[in-house]
Protein backbone atom coordinates (compact mmCIF):
# COMPACT_ATOMS: atom_id res chain seq x y z
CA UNK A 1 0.00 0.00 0.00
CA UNK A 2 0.90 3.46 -0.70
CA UNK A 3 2.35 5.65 2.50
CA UNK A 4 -1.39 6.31 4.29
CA UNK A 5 -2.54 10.08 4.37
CA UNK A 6 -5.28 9.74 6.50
CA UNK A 7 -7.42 7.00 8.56
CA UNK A 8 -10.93 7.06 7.94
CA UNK A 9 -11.36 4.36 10.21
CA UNK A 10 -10.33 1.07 11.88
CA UNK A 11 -11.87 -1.64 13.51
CA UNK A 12 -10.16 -4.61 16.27
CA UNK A 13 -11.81 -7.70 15.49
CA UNK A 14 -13.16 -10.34 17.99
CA UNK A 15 -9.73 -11.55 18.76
CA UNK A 16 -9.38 -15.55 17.64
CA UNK A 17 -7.82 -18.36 19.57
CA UNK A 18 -4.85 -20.32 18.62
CA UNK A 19 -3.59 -23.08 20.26
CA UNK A 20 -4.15 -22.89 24.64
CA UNK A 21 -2.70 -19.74 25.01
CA UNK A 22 -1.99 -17.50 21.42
CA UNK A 23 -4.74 -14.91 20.17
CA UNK A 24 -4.55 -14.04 16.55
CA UNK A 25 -5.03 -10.45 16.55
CA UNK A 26 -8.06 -9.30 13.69
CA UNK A 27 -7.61 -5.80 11.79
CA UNK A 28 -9.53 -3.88 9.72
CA UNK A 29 -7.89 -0.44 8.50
CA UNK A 30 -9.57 2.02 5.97
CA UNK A 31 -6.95 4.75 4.72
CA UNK A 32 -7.90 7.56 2.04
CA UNK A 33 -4.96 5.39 0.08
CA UNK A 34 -6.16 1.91 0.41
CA UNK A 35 -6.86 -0.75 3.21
CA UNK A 36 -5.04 -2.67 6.06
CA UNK A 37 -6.39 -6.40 7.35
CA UNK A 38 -4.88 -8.63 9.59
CA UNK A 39 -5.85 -11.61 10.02
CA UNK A 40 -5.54 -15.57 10.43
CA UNK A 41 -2.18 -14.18 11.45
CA UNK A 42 -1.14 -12.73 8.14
CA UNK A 43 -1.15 -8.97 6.79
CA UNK A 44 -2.38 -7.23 3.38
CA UNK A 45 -1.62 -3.92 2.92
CA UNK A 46 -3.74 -3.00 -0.59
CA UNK A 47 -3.71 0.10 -2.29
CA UNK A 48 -6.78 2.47 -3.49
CA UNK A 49 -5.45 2.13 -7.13
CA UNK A 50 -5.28 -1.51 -7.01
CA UNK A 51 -9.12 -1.84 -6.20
CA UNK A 52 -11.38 -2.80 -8.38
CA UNK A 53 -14.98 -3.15 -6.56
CA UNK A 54 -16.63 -2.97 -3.00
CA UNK A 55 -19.81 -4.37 -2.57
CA UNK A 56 -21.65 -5.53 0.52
CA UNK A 57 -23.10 -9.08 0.87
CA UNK A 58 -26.38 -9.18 2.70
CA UNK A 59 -27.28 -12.28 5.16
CA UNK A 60 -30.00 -13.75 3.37
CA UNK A 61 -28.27 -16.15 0.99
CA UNK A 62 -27.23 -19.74 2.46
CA UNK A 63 -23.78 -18.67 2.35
CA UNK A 64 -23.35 -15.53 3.98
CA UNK A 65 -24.24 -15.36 7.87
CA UNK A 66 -23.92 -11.88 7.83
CA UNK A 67 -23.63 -8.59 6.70
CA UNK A 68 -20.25 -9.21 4.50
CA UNK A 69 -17.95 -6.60 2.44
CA UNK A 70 -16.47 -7.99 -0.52
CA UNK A 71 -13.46 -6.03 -1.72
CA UNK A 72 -12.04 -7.10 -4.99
CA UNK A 73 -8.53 -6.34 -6.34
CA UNK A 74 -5.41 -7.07 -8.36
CA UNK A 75 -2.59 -8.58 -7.42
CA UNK A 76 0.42 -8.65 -9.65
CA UNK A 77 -2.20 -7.99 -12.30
CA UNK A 78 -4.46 -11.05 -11.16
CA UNK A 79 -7.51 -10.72 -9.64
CA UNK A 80 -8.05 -11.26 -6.02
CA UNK A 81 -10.90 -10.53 -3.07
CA UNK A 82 -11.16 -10.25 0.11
CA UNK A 83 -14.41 -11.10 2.13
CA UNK A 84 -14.53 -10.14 5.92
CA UNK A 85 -17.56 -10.56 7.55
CA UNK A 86 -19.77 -8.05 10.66
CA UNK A 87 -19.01 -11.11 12.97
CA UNK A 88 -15.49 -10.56 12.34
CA UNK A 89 -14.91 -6.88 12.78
CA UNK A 90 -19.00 -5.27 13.90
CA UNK A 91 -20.11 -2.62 11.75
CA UNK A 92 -17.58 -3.00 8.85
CA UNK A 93 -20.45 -3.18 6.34
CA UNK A 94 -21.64 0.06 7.20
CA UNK A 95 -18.67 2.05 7.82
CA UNK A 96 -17.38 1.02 4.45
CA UNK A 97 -20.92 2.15 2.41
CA UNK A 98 -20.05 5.16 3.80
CA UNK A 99 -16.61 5.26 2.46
CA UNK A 100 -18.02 4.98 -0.70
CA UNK A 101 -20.15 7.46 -0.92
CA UNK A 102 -17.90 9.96 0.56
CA UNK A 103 -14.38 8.90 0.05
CA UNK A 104 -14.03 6.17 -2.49
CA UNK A 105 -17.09 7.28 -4.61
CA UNK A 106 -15.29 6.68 -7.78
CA UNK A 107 -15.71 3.03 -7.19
CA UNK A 108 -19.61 4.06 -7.29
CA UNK A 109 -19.68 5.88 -10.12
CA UNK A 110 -19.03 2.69 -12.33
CA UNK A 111 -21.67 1.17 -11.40
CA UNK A 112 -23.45 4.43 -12.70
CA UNK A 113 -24.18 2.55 -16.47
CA UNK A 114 -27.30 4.64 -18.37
CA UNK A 115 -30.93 4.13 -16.98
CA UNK A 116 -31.71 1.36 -19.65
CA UNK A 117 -28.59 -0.33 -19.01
CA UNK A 118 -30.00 -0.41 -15.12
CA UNK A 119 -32.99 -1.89 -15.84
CA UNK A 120 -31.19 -4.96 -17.51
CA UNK A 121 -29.36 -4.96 -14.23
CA UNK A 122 -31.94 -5.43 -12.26
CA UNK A 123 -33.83 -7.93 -14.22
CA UNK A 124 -30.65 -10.25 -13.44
CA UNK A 125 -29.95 -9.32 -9.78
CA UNK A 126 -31.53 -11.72 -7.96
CA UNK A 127 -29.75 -14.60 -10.11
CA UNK A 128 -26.94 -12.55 -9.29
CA UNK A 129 -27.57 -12.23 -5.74
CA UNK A 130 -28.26 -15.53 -5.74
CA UNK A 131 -24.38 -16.50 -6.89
CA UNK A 132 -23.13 -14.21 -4.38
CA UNK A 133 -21.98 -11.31 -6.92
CA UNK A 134 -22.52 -7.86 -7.14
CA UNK A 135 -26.13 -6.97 -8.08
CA UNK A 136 -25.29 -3.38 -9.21
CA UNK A 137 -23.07 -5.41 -12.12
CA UNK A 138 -23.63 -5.94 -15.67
CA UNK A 139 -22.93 -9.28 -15.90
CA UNK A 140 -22.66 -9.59 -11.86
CA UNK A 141 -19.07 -9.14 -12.15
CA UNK A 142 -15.93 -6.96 -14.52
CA UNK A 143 -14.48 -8.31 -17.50
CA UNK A 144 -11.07 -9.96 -17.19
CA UNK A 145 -9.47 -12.88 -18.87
CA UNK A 146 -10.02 -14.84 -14.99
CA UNK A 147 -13.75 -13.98 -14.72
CA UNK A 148 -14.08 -14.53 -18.53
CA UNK A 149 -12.65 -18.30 -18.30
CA UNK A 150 -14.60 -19.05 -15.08
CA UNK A 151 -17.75 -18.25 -16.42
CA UNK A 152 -17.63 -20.08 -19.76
CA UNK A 153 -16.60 -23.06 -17.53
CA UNK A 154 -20.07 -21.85 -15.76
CA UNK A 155 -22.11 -21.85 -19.33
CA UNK A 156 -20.52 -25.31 -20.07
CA UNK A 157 -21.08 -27.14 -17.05
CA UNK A 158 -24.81 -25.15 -16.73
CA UNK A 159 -26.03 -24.76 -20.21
CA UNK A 160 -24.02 -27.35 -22.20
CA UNK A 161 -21.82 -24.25 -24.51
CA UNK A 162 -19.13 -24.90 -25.23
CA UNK A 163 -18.42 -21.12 -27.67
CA UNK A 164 -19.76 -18.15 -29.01
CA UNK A 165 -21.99 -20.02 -31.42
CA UNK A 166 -24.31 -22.40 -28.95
CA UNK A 167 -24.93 -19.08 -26.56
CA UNK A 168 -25.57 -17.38 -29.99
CA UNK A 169 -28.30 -20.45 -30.91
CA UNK A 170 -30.19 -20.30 -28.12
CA UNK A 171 -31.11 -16.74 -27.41
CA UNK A 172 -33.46 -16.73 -30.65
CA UNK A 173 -35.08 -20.17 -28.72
CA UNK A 174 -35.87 -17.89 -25.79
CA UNK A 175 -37.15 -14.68 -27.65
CA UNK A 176 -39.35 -17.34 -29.25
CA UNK A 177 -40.52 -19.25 -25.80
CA UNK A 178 -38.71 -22.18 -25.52
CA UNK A 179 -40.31 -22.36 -21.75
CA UNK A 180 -44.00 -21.59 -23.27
CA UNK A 181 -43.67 -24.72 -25.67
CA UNK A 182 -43.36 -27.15 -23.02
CA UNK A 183 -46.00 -25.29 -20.44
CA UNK A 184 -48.25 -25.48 -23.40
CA UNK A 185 -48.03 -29.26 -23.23
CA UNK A 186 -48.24 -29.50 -19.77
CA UNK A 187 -51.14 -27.65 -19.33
CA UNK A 188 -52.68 -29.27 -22.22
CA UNK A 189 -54.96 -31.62 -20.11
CA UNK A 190 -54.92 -30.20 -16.34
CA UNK A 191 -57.31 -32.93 -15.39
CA UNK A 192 -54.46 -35.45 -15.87
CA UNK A 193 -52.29 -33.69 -13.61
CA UNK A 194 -50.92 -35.55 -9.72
CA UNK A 195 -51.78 -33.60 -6.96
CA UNK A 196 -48.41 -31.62 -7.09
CA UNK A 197 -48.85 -31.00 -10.49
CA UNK A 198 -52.28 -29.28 -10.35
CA UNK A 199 -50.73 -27.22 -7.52
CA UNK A 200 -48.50 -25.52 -9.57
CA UNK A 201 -50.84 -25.66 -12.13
CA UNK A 202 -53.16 -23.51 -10.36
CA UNK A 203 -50.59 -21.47 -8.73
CA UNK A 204 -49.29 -20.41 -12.17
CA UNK A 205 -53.10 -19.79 -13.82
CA UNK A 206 -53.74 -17.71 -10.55
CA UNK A 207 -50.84 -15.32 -11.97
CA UNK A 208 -52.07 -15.33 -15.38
CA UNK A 209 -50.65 -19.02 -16.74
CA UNK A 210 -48.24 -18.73 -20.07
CA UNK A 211 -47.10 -14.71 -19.08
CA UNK A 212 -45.36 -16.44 -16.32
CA UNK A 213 -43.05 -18.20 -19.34
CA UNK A 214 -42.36 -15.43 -20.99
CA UNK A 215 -41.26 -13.83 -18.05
CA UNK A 216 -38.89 -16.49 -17.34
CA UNK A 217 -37.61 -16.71 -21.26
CA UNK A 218 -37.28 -13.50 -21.66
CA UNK A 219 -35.52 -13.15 -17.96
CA UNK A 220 -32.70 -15.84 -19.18
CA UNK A 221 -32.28 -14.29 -22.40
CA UNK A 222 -31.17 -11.06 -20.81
CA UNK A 223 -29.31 -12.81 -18.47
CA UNK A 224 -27.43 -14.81 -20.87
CA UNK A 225 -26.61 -11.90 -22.98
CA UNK A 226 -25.30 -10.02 -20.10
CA UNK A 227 -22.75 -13.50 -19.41
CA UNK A 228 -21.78 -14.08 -22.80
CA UNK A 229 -20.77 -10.29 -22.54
CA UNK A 230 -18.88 -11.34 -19.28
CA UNK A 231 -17.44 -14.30 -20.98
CA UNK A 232 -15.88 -12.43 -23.77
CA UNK A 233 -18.45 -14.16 -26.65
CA UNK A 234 -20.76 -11.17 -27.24
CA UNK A 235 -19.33 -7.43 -27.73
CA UNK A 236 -20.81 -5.22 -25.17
CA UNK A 237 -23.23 -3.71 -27.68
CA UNK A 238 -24.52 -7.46 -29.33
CA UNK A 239 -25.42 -7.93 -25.40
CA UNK A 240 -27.47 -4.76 -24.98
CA UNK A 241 -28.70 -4.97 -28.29
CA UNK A 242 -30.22 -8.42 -27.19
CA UNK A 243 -31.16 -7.76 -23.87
CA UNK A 244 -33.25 -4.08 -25.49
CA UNK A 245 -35.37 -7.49 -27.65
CA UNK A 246 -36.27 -9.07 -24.68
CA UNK A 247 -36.42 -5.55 -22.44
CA UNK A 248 -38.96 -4.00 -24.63
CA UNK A 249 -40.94 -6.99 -24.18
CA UNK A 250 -40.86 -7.64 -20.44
CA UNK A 251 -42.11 -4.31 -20.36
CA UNK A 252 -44.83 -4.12 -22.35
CA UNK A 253 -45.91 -7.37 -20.40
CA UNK A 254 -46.01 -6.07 -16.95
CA UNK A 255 -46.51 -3.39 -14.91
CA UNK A 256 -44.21 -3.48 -12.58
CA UNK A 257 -41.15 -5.10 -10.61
CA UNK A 258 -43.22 -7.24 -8.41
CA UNK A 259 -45.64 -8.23 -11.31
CA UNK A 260 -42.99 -9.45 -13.27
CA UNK A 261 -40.60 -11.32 -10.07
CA UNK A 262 -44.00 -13.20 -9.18
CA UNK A 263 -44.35 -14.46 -12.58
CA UNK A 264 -40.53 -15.27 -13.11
CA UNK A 265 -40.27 -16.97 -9.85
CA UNK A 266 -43.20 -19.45 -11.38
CA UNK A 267 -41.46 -19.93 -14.58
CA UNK A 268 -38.53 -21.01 -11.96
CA UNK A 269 -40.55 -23.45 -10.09
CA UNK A 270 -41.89 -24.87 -13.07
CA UNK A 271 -38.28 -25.22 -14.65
CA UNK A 272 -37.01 -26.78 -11.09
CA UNK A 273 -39.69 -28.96 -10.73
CA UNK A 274 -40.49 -27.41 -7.04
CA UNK A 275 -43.76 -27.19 -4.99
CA UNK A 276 -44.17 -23.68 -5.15
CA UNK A 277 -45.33 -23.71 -1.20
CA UNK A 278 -41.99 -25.34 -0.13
CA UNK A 279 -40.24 -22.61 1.86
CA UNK A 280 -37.05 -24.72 1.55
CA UNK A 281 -37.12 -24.84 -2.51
CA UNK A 282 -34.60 -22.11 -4.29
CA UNK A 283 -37.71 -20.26 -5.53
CA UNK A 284 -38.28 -19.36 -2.33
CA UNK A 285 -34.67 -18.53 -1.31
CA UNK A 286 -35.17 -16.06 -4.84
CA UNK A 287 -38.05 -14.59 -3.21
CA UNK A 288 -36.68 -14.05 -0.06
CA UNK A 289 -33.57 -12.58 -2.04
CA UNK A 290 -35.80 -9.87 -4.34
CA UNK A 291 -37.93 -9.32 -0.74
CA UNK A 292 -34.94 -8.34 1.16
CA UNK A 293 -33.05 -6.29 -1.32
CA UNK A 294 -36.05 -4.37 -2.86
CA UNK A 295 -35.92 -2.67 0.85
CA UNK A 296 -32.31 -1.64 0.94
CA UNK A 297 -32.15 2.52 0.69
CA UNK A 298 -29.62 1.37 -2.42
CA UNK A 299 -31.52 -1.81 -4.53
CA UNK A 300 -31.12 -3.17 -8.07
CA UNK A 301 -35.34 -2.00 -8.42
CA UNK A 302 -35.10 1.63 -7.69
CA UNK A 303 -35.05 1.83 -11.61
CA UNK A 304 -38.72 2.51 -12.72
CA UNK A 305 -40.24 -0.56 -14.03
CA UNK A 306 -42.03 1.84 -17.03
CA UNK A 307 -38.73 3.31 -17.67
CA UNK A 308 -38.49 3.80 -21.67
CA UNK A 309 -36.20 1.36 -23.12
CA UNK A 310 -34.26 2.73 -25.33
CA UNK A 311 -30.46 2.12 -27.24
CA UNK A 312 -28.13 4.55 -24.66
CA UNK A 313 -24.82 2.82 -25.67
């Protein structure tokens, strides 16, 4: 790190145990010129210029147990991050969001993409959210050859692509409703349906029936355009251009962010093959996700729904 200038603050962590009679000592230091942590008995200093993103991790995905900064940054030119939890060092989360908006604000104004570009954004965040990235993201995450080769290995264990070219294939499949196809045949004779399966049946025709599909192909198609921009096999501009398709749709569809998350989160179920009253299923950890965030002061949805859609790149 850089000589400091100036503490903006510091925090002693809950001191840690080693051995009968050792305590590792915990650290957190934020300088106007970067960061200080010590822990599990080791030091990084980190300079300003060397990070990349700050974000804050919210307790209400299965793997974070509370409030949780994530500080991303490179190292020798590779990409590292740093995750250090409120149990850790109390009130971190917070005294960092204010950093941000009053020291470090630069890393804020990045995620500051046009208003259209938002709205994609926040069609994707809980699937983000859900993955543990950074909601306020294009893509969830920044382009670099690392994030680029780990998500194609995503798309290819996930999806089955392998390049450029089966991403490419599919995205006309979901403009079209690839999902709709196959709700259309299994809606084709309710009265054939088990006992689970007319329960989602009628949970779905409560919200409107095929919309939900549409919502849920359309959903994927923008969120597959916005990783095959993070992969490196769509320009930025073919993935906006594609997600606009889709956007302009979605819109016209619903009226607003909770209209549309209801229906998605059935096209989810469906796809899962979940009881949509099973509180334990990952539709419900999705809704609990969009419930939670949607009442943060700073939340992928404070975007208007009705925002016009438009080409801003």
């Amino acid at each position: 790190m850089s000589k400091t200038k100036r503490l903006l603050f510091e925090i002693e962590g809950a001191p840690r145990r080693q051995g009968l009679f050792k305590k590792l000592r915990s650290y957190a230091g934020v300088f106007d010129s970067g960061i200080r942590v010590e822990l599990a008995g080791g030091v990084l200093d980190c300079a300003l210029e060397d990070i990349f993103d700050v974000y804050v991790k919210e307790p209400v995905t299965p793997g974070v147990s509370a409030r949780t900064t994530v500080i991303e940054f490179y190292r020798e030119g590779k990409p590292q991050f740093l995750e250090l939890g409120n149990e850790t060092f109390p009130g971190l989360a917070e005294k960092t969001e204010h950093v941000l908006k009053n020291e470090w604000s630069h890393l804020l104004k990045k995620w500051d993409y046009p208003e259209t570009v938002k709205w994609f954004v926040a069609c994707c965040a809980v699937v983000y959210i859900a993955s543990e990235q950074n909601p306020h993201i294009f893509g969830s995450a920044y382009r670099n050859p690392e994030t680029a080769a780990s998500q194609r290995e995503v798309l290819r264990n996930s999806w089955g692509f392998n390049d450029a070219s089966d991403l490419k294939q599919m995205l006309p499949k979901l403009m079209d409703g690839r999902s709709v196809a196959q709700w259309r045949a299994f809606a084709a004779e309710p009265n054939a349906l088990d006992a689970d399966e007319r329960a989602l049946y009628d949970a779905i025709m409560a919200e409107g029936g095929e919309i939900c599909f549409w919502a849920w192909d359309w959903q994927r198609l923008i969120f597959l355009s916005s990783m095959g921009y993070l992969c490196e096999w769509l320009s930025y501009e073919e993935s906006l251009n594609e997600c606009l398709s889709a956007g302009q749709k979605l819109r016209g569809l619903f009226q607003s962010w909770d209209e549309f998350m209801r229906c998605y989160l059935l096209g989810h179920c469906f796809w899962a093959g979940e009881d949509p009253a099973d509180g334990d299923s990952e539709t419900a950890a999705r809704r609990r996700i969009y419930e939670y965030y949607k009442r943060l002061p700073q939340n992928p949805w404070s975007v208007a729904w009705d925002l016009p859609l438009q080409r801003e790149w």
